[in-house]
Protein backbone atom coordinates (compact mmCIF):
# COMPACT_ATOMS: atom_id res chain seq x y z
CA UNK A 1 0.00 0.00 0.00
CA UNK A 2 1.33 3.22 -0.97
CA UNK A 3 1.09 6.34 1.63
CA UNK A 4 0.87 10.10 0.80
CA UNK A 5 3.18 12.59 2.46
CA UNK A 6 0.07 13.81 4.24
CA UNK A 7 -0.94 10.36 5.40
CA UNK A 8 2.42 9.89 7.11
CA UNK A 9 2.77 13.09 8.62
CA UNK A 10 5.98 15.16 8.70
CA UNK A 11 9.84 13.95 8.71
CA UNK A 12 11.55 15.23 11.91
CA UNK A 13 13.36 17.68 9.94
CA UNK A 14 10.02 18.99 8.77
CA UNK A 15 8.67 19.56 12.29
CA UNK A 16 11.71 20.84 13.76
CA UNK A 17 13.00 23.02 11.39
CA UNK A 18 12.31 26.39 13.46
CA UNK A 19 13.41 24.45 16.57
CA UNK A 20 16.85 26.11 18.47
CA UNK A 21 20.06 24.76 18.43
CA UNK A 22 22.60 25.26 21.20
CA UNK A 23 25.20 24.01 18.42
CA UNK A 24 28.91 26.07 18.69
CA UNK A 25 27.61 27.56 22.09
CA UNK A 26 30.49 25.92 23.67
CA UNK A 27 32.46 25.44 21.10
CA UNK A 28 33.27 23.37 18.07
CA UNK A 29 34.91 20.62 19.93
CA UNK A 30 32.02 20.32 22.97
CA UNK A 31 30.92 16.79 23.60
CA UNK A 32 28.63 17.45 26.75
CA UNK A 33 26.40 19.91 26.11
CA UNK A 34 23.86 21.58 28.34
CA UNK A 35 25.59 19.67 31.13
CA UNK A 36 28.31 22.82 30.93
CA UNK A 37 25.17 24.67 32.53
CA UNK A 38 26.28 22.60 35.69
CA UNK A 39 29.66 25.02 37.01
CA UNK A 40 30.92 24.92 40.29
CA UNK A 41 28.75 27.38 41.38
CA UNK A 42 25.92 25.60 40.46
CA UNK A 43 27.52 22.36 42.68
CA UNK A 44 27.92 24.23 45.90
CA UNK A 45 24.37 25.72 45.60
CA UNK A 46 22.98 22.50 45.35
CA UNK A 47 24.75 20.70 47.96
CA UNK A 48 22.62 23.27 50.17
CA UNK A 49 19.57 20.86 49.29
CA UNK A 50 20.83 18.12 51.71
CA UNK A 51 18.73 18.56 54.94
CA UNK A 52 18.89 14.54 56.22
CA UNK A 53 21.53 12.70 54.69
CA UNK A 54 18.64 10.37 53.52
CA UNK A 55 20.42 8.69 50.49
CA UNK A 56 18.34 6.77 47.11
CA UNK A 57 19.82 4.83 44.54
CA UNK A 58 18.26 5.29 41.31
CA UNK A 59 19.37 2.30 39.28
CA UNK A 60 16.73 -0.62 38.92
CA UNK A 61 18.58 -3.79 39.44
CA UNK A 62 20.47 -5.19 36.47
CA UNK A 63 20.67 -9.14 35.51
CA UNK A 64 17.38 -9.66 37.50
CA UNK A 65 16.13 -13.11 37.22
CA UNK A 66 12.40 -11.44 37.48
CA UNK A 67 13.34 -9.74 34.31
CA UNK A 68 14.87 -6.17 33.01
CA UNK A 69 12.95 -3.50 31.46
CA UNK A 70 14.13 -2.65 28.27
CA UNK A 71 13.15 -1.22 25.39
CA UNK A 72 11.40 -3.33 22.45
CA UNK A 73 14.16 -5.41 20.70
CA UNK A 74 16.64 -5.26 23.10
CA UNK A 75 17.44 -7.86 26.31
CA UNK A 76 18.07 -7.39 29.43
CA UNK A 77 21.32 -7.87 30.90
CA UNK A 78 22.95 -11.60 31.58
CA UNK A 79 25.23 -12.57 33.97
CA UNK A 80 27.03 -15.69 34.09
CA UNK A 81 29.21 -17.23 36.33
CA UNK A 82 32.36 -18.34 35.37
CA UNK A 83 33.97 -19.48 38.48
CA UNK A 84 32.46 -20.50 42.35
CA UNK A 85 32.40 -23.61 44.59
CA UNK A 86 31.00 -25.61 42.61
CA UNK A 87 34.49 -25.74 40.17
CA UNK A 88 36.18 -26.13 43.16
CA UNK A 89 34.07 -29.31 44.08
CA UNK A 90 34.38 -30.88 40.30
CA UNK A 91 38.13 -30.81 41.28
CA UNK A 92 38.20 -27.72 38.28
CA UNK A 93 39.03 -24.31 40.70
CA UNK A 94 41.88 -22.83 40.35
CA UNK A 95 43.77 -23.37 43.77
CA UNK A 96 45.92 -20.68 45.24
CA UNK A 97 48.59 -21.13 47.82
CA UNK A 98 46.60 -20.96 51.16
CA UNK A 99 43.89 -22.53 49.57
CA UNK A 100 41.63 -19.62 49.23
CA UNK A 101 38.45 -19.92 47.14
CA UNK A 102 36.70 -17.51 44.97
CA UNK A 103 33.92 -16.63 42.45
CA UNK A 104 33.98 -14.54 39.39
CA UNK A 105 31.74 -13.85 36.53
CA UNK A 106 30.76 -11.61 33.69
CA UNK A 107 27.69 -10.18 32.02
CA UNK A 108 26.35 -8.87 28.58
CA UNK A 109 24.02 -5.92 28.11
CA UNK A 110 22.65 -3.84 26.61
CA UNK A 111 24.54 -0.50 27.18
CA UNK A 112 21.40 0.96 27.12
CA UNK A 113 19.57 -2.11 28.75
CA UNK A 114 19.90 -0.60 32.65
CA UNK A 115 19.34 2.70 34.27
CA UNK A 116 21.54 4.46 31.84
CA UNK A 117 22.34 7.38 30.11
CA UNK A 118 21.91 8.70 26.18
CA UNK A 119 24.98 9.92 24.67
CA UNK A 120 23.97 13.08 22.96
CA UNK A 121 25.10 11.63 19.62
CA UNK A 122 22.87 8.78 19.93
CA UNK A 123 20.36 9.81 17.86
CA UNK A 124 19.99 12.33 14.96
CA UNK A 125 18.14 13.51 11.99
CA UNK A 126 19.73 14.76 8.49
CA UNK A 127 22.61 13.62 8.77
CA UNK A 128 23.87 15.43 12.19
CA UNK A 129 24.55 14.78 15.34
CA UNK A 130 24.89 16.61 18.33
CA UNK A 131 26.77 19.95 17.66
CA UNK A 132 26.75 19.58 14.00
CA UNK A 133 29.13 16.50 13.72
CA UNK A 134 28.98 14.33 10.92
CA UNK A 135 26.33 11.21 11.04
CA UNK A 136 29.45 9.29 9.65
CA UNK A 137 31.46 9.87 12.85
CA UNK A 138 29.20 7.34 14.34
CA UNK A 139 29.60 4.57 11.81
CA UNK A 140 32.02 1.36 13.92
CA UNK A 141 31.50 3.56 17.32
CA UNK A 142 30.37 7.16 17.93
CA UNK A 143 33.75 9.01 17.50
CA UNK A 144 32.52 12.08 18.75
CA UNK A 145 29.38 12.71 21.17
CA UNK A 146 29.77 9.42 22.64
CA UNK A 147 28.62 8.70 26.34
CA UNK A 148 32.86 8.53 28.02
CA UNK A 149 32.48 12.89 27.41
CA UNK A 150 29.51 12.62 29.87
CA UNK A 151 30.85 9.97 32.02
CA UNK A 152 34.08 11.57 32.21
CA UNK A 153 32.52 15.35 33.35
CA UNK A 154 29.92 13.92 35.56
CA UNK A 155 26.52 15.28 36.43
CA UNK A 156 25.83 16.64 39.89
CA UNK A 157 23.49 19.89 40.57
CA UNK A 158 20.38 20.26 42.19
CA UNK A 159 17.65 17.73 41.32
CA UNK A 160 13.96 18.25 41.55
CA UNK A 161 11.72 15.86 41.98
CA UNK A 162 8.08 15.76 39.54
CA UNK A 163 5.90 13.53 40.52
CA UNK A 164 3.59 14.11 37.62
CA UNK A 165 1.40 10.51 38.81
CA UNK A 166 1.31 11.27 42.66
CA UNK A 167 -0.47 15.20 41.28
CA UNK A 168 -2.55 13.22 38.66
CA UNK A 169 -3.76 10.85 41.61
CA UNK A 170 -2.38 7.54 40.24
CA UNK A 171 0.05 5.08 40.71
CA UNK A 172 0.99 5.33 37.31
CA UNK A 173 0.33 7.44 34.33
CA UNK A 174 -1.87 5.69 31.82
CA UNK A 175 -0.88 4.22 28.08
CA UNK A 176 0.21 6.88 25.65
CA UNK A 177 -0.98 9.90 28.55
CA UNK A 178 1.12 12.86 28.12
CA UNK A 179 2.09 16.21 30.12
CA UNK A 180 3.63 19.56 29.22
CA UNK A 181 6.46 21.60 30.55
CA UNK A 182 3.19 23.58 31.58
CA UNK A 183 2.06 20.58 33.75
CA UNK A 184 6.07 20.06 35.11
CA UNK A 185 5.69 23.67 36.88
CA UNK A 186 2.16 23.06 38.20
CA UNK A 187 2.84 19.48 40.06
CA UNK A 188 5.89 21.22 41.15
CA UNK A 189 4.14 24.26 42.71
CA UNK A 190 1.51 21.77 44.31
CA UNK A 191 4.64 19.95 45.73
CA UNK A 192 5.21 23.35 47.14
CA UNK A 193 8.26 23.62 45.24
CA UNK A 194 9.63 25.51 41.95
CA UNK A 195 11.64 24.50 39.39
CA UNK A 196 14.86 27.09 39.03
CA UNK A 197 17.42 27.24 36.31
CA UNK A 198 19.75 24.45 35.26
CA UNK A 199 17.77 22.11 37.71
CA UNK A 200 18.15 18.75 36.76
CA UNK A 201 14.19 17.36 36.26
CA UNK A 202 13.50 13.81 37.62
CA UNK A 203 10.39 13.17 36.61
CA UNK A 204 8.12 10.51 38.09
CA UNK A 205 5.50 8.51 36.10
CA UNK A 206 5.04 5.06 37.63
CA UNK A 207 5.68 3.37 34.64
CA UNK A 208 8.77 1.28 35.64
CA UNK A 209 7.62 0.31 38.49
CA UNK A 210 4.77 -0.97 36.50
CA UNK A 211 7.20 -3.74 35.25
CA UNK A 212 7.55 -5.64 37.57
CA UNK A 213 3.64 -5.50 39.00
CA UNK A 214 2.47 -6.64 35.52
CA UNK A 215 2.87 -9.64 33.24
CA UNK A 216 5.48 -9.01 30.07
CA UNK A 217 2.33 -9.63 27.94
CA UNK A 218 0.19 -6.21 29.26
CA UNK A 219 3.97 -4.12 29.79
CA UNK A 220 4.68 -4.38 26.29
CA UNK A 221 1.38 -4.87 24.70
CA UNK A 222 -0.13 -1.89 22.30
CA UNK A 223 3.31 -0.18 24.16
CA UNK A 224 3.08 3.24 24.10
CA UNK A 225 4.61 5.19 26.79
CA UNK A 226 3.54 7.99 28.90
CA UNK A 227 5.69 11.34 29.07
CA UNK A 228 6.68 14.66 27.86
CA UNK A 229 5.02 15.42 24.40
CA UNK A 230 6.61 17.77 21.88
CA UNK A 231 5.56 21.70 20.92
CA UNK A 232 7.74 24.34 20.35
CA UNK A 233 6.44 26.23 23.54
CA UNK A 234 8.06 23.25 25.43
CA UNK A 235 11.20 23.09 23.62
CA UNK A 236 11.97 26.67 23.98
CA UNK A 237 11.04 27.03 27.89
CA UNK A 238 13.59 23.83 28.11
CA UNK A 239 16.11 26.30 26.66
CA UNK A 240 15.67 28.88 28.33
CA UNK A 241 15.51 27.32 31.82
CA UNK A 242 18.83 25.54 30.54
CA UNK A 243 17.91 22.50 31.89
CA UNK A 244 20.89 20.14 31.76
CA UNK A 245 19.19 17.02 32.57
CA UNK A 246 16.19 15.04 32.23
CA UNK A 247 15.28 11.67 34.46
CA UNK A 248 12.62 10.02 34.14
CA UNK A 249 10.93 6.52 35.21
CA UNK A 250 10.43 5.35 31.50
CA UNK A 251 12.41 3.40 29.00
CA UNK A 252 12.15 6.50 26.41
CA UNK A 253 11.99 9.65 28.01
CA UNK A 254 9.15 10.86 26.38
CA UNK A 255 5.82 9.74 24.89
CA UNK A 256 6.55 7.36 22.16
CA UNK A 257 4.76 8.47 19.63
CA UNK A 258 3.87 12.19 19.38
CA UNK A 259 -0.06 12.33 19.45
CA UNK A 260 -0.16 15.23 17.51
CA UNK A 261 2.72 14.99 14.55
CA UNK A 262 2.60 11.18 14.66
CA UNK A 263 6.50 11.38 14.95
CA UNK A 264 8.29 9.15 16.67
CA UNK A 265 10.50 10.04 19.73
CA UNK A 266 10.95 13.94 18.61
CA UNK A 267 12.11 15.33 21.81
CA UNK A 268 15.16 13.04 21.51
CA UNK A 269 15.72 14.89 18.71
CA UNK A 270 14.92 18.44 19.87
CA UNK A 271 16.03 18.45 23.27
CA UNK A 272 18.91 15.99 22.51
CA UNK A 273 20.34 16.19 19.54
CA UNK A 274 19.68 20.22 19.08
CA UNK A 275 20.05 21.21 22.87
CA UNK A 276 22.58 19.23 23.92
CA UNK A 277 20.11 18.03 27.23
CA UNK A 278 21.23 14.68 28.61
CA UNK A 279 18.95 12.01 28.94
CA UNK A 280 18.32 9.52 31.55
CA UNK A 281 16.04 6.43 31.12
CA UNK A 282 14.79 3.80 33.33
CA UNK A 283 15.49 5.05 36.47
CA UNK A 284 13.91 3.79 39.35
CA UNK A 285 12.16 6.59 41.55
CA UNK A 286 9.43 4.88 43.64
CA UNK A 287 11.23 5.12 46.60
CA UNK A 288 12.43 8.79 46.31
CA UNK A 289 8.90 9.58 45.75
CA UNK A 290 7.45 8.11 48.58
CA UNK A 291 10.20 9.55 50.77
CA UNK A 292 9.41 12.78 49.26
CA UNK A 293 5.50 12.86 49.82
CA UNK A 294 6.03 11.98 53.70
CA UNK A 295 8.26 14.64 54.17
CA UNK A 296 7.65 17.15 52.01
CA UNK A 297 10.73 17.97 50.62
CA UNK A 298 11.58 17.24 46.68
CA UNK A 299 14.67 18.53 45.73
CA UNK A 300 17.94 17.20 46.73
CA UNK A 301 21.38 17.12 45.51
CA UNK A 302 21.40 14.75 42.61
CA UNK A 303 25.06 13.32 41.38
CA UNK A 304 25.41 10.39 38.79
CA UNK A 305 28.76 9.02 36.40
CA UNK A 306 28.14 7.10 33.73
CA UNK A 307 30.79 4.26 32.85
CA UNK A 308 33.28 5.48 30.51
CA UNK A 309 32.39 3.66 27.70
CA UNK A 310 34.51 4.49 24.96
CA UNK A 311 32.75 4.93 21.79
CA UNK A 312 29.86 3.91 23.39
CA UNK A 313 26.02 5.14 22.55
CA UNK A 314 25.04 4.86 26.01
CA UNK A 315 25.88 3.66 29.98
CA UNK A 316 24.45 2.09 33.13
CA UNK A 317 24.46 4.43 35.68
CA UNK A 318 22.90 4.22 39.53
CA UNK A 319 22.44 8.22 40.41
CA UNK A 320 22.55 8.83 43.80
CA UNK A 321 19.89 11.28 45.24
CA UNK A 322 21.01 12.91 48.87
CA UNK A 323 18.72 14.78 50.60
């Protein structure tokens, strides 16, 4: 069957071609974007957020038996031992002088089958990558734009909790539901909070912990996920709050599909690849949230290193939020 232009809606290029770029803002070499929004300045203010001590790890638990949440077409991570007692019993360990036993394994992933985060060169439109590299600096490994620049800076600043299902009344945001950077400073000012410049956004929707409450068969099924939806309005309040960093409790960051351009994943494209905003996907925030309803406070000081992947698209990461 053959489909009109008009049946398939616009090309990414098409619907952002009006969209800002932050490309050259910190020069023609910069790897790390909006994360240069996060100076030193910016790290002492938001070590003021600790109050407690209380600490969260963000990570959802990697090589679990129950299952990983990934995204369609990819696998979770597997771990395999290679070494333990039982060698040792077969008469196969390797003995050591003192007779000391050990184990010792390894795993495959995913590098973007965890808690992890996006390099900004991971994905592009017309040929471009972040900060107007060449699409062909990604072909064998993403030679520039990869995820070591991020790993190798760091992120730490103040985070800010959004719980976007706890204000909607739900456990967890519904198939396909969306929100606007409109509905991000409303949930925040019912938290009795406010979101301030170069924040970094964690941004609660129940859906991981959805996973592992529901059967594969309804997680995936008619998948669609719930987030941030694209408009230009959004986009530009994104620059001009210079947000550095968005974390969210989904696989994609955003809604899948765009309801209203029919696009697929655009604010990877417009916040990512244009902006230079880090993402961070499948983080687990159940915890923080509840901690943060019973006490009232939501922002903390949020710090997370990728692995330094060389090359690499993307990293597991556990962020650590300190309150």
């Amino acid at each position: 069957m053959t489909h009109t232009h008009e049946e398939v809606g616009p090309s990414v290029k098409e619907l952002l071609k009006d969209s800002p770029k932050n490309w050259g803002k910190w020069g023609p070499d910069d790897e790390v974007g909006s994360l240069n929004y996060l100076t030193p300045e910016v790290v002492i203010a938001a070590a003021g957020s600790i109050k407690s001590g209380k600490t969260f790890t963000l990570q959802v638990k990697m090589a679990n038996p129950a299952g990983d949440p990934v995204w369609p077409g990819r696998t979770g991570a597997v771990r395999i031992n290679v070494m333990d007692e039982g060698h040792f019993i077969a008469g196969k360990g390797v003995e050591s002088a003192g007779g000391a036993h050990y184990a010792d394994d390894y795993m495959t992933c995913f590098l973007q089958g965890s808690t992890q985060y996006d390099a900004l060169g991971h994905v592009w439109y017309d040929g471009e990558i972040w900060n107007g590299y060449d699409a062909k600096t990604t072909i064998g490994g993403m030679g520039k734009a990869s995820v070591c620049a991020i790993a190798e800076k760091g992120v730490v600043g103040r985070g800010i909790l959004l719980d976007i299902a706890r204000w909607r009344g739900k456990d967890v945001l519904d198939v396909g539901e969306t929100f606007t950077h409109e509905d991000l400073q409303a949930c925040a000012a019912a938290q009795g909070t406010e979101i301030q410049r170069r924040d970094i956004l964690v941004i609660r929707t129940g859906w991981i912990g959805k996973f592992y409450r529901v059967s594969r068969e309804e997680f995936y099924g008619d998948f669609v996920e719930p987030g941030l939806t694209h408009s230009d309005e959004l986009v530009a309040w994104f620059q001009q709050m210079e947000i550095p960093n968005i974390v969210t409790d989904t696989i994609a960051n955003e809604v899948t599909v765009d309801p209203v351009s029919g696009v697929v994943l655009p604010l990877h494209n417009a916040l990512m690849r244009n902006l230079g905003i880090t993402l961070t996907e499948i983080a687990w925030l159940d915890d923080l949230a509840d901690d943060c309803a019973a006490d009232g406070q939501y922002t903390f000081l949020y710090a997370a290193a990728p692995l330094k992947v060389v090359n690499g698209t993307g990293s597991p990461v556990n962020p650590i939020a300190i309150k």
